[in-house]
Protein backbone atom coordinates (compact mmCIF):
# COMPACT_ATOMS: atom_id res chain seq x y z
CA UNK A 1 79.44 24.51 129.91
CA UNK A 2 79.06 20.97 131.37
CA UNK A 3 81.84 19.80 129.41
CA UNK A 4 84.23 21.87 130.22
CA UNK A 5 86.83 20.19 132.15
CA UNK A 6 90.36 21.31 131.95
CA UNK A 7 92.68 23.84 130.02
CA UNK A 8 96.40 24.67 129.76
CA UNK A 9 98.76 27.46 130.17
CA UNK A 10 102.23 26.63 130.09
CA UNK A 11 102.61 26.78 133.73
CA UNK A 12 99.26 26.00 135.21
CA UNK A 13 96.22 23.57 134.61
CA UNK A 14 93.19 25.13 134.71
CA UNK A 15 90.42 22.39 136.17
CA UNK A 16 87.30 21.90 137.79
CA UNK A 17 87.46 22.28 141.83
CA UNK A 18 87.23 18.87 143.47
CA UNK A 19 86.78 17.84 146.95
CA UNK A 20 90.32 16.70 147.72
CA UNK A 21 91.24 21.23 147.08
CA UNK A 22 89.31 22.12 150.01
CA UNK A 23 92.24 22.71 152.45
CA UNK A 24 94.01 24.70 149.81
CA UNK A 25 90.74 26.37 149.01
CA UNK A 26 89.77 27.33 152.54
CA UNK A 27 93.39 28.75 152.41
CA UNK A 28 93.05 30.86 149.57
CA UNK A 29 89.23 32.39 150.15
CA UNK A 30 90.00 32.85 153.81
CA UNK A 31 93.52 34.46 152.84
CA UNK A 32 92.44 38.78 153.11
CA UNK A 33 95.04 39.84 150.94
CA UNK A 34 93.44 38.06 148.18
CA UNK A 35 89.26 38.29 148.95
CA UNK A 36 89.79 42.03 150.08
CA UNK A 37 89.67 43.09 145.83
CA UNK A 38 87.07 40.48 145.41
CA UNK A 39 82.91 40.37 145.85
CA UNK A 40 82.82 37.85 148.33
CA UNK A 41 81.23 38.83 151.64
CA UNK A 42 82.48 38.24 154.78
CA UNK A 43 80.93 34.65 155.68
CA UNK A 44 82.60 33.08 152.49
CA UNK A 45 86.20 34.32 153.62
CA UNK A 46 85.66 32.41 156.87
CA UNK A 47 86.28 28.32 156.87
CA UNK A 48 82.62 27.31 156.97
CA UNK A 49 82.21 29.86 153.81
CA UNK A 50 84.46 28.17 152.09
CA UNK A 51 83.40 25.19 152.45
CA UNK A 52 80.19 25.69 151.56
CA UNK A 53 80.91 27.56 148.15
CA UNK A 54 83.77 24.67 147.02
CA UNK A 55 80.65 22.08 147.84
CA UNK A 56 78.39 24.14 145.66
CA UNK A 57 80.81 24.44 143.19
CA UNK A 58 81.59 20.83 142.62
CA UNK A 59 77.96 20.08 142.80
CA UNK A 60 76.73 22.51 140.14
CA UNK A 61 79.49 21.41 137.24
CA UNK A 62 77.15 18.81 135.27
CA UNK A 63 73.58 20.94 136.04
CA UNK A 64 71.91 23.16 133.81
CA UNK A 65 73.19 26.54 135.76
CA UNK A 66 76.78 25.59 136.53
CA UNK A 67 79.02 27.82 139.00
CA UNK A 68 81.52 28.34 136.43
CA UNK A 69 84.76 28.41 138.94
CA UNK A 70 87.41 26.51 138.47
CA UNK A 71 90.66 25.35 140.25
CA UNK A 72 94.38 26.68 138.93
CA UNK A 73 97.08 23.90 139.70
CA UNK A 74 101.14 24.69 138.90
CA UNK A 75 101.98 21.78 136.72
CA UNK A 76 105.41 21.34 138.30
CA UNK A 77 104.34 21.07 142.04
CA UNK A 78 100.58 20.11 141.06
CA UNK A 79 99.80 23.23 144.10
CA UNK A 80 96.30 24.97 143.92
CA UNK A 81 97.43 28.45 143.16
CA UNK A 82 94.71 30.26 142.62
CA UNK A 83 91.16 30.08 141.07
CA UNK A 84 89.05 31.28 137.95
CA UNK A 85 86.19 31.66 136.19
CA UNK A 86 82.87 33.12 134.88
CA UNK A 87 80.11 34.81 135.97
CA UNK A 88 77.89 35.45 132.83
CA UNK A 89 76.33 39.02 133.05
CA UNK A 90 73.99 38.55 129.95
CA UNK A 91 73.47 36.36 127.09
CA UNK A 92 75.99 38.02 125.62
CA UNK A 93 78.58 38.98 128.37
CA UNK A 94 80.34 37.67 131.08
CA UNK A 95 82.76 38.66 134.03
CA UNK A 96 85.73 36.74 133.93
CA UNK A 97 86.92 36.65 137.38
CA UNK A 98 90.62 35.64 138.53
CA UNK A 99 92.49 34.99 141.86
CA UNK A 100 96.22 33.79 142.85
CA UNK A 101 97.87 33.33 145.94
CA UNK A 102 99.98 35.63 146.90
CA UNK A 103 103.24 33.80 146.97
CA UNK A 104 102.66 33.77 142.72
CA UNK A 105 102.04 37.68 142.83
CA UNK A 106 104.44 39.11 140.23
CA UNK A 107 105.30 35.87 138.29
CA UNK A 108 102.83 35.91 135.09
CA UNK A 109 100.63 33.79 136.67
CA UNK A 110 97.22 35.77 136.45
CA UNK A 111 98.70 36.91 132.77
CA UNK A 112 98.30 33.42 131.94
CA UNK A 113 95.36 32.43 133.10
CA UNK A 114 92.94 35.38 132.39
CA UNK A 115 94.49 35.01 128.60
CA UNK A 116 93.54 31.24 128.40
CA UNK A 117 90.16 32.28 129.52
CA UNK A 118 89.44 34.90 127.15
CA UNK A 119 90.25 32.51 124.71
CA UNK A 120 88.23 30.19 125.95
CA UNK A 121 85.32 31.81 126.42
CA UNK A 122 85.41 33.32 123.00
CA UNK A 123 86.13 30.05 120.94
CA UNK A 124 83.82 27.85 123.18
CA UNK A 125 81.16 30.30 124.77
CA UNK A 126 78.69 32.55 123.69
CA UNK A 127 80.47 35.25 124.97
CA UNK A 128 80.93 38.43 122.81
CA UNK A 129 82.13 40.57 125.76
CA UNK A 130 84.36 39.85 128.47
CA UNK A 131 84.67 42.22 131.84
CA UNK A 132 86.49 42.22 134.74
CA UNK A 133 85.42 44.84 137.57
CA UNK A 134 88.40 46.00 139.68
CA UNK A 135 89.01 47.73 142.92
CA UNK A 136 90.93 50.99 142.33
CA UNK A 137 93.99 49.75 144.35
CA UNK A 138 94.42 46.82 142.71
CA UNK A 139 97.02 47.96 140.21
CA UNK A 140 98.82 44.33 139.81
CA UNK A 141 95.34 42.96 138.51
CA UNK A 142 94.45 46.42 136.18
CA UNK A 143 97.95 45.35 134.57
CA UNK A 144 96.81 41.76 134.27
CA UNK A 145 93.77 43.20 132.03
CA UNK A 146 95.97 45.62 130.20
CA UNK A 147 97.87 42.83 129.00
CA UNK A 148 95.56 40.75 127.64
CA UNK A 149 93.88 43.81 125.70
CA UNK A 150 91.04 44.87 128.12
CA UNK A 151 90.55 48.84 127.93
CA UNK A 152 89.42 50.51 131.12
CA UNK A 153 85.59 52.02 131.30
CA UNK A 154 86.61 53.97 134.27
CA UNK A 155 84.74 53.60 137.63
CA UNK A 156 81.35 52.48 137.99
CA UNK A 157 78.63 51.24 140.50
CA UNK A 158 78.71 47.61 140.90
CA UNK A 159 76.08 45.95 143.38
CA UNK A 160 78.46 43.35 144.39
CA UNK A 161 81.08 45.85 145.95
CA UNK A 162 80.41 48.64 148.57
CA UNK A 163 82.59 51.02 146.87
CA UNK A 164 83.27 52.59 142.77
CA UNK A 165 85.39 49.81 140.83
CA UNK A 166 86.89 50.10 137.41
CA UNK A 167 85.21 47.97 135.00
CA UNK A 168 87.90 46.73 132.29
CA UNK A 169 86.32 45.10 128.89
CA UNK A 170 87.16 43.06 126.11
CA UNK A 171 85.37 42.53 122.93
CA UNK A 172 85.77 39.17 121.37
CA UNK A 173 87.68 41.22 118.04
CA UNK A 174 90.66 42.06 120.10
């Protein structure tokens, strides 16, 4: 995954995190409305969380275990907008993760980038299975996975959230 250094939808660019994002970062990890459906815990949501994880991020593209999260940019005003990425379960499967601010909630945005990501993982990745867990009151994001052909597994027990989450998968055939 070391190589991996930028994709395109046609209204984002999908890119490695660099140091110059961190105000926009801290902005969009410290932002509630969009950590609250995530796994972070409360010390990454804070600045000095934030911080931290965008340093280990950067640091980890070119080693052997890389964080695999990356930066989403609009192309027209070259604005972070969100963020993306995988966190491989298995040899076999992965979670692909997704976050946008929420002054792009609504536009197609996630749409885009979660089905660039599938791709990519299946063309480029080992990566037979694709999953995205899901809080159930995130309805805007179980749309997102609906539309780029992930089928609901109902709830289940996930260690990295206190509560039942819906676990939406993808097969690399779909």
């Amino acid at each position: 995954m070391g190589t991996f250094h930028s994709l395109e939808t046609p209204r984002t660019h999908i890119r490695r995190f660099t140091t110059t994002d961190e105000t926009d970062f801290v902005a969009l990890i410290g932002d509630r409305r969009v950590t609250s459906t995530l796994a972070f815990d409360e010390e990454t949501t804070t600045e000095r969380g934030a911080k931290h994880l965008l340093e280990l991020i950067t640091s980890f593209y070119d080693s052997d275990n890389p964080i695999l999260m990356f930066a989403v940019e609009e192309k027209q005003s070259g604005k972070l907008v969100g963020a993306t990425g995988y966190n491989s379960l298995d040899e076999d499967e992965a979670e692909l993760f997704y976050a946008v601010s929420p002054d792009y909630w609504g536009q197609g945005f996630a749409t885009e980038i979660v089905a660039q990501m599938a791709d990519y993982a299946f063309e480029n990745l080992p990566f037979t299975t694709l999953k995205a867990f899901i809080t159930p009151d995130n309805e805007g994001s179980k749309r997102v996975a609906e539309k780029n052909g992930f089928e609901s597994q109902g709830l289940v027990k996930n260690l990295n959230f206190s509560e039942p989450v819906y676990l939406y998968q993808r097969s690399q055939n779909k």
